[in-house]
Protein backbone atom coordinates (compact mmCIF):
# COMPACT_ATOMS: atom_id res chain seq x y z
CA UNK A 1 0.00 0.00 0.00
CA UNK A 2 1.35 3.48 -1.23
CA UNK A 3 2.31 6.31 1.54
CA UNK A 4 -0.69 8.78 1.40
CA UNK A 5 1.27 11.58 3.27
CA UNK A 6 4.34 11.33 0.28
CA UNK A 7 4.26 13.55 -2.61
CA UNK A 8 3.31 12.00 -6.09
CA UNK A 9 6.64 13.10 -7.48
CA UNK A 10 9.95 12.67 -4.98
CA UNK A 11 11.30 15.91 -5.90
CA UNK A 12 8.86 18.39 -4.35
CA UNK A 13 9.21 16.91 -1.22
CA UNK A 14 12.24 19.20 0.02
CA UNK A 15 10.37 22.64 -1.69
CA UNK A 16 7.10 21.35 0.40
CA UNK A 17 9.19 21.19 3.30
CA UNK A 18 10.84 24.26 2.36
CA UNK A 19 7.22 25.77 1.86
CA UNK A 20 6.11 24.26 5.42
CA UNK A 21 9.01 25.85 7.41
CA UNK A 22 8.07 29.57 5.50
CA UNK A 23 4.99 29.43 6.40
CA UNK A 24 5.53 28.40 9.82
CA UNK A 25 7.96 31.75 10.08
CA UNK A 26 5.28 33.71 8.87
CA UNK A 27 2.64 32.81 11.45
CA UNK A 28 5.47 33.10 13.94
CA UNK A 29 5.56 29.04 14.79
CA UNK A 30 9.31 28.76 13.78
CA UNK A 31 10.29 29.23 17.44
CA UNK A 32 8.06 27.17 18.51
CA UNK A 33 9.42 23.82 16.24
CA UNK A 34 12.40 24.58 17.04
CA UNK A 35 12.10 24.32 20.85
CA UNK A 36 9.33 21.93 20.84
CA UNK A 37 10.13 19.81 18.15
CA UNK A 38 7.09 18.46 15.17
CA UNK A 39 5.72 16.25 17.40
CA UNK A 40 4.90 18.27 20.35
CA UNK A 41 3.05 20.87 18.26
CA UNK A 42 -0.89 20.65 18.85
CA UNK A 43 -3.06 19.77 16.38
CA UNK A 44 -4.59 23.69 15.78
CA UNK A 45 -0.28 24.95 15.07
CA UNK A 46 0.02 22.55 12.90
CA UNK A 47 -3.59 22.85 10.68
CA UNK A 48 -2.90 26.71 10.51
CA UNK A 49 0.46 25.77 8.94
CA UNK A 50 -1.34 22.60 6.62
CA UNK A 51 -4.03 25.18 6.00
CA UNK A 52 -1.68 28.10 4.75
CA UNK A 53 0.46 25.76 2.43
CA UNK A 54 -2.82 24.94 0.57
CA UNK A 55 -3.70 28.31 0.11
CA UNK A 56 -0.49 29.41 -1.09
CA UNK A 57 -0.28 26.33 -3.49
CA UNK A 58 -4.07 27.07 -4.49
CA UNK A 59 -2.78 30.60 -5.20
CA UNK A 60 0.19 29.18 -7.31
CA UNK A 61 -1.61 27.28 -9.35
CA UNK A 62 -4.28 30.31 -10.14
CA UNK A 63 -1.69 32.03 -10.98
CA UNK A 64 0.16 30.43 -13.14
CA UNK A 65 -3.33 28.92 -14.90
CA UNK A 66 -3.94 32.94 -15.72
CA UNK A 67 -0.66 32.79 -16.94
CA UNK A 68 -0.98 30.52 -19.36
CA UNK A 69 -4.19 32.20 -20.46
């Protein structure tokens, strides 16, 4: 049975991660991983951070679809 929480292609899993820690800096939750570590975040820290990388890939994607246009 395939991973469900790896990306389809191998190579965008370091720019997601990449992606995860920006976003993290910009809701001010950097400090927080780094002193608490991944797994001691709660569950809200870590949707807001889930939540924001969807909306900036969401984003991405509109934009480069108007691009194209």
């Amino acid at each position: 049975m395939a991973d469900d929480h790896r990306p389809l292609l191998p190579q965008s899993e370091r720019a997601l991660d990449h992606l995860k820690y920006e976003v993290a800096e910009d809701l001010g939750l950097d400090d927080d991983i780094k002193e608490r570590g991944w797994g001691n975040m709660t569950t809200r820290e870590v949707g807001k951070i889930g939540g924001n990388m969807v909306k900036r890939l969401i984003r991405k994607a509109e934009q480069d679809l108007a691009e194209e246009d």
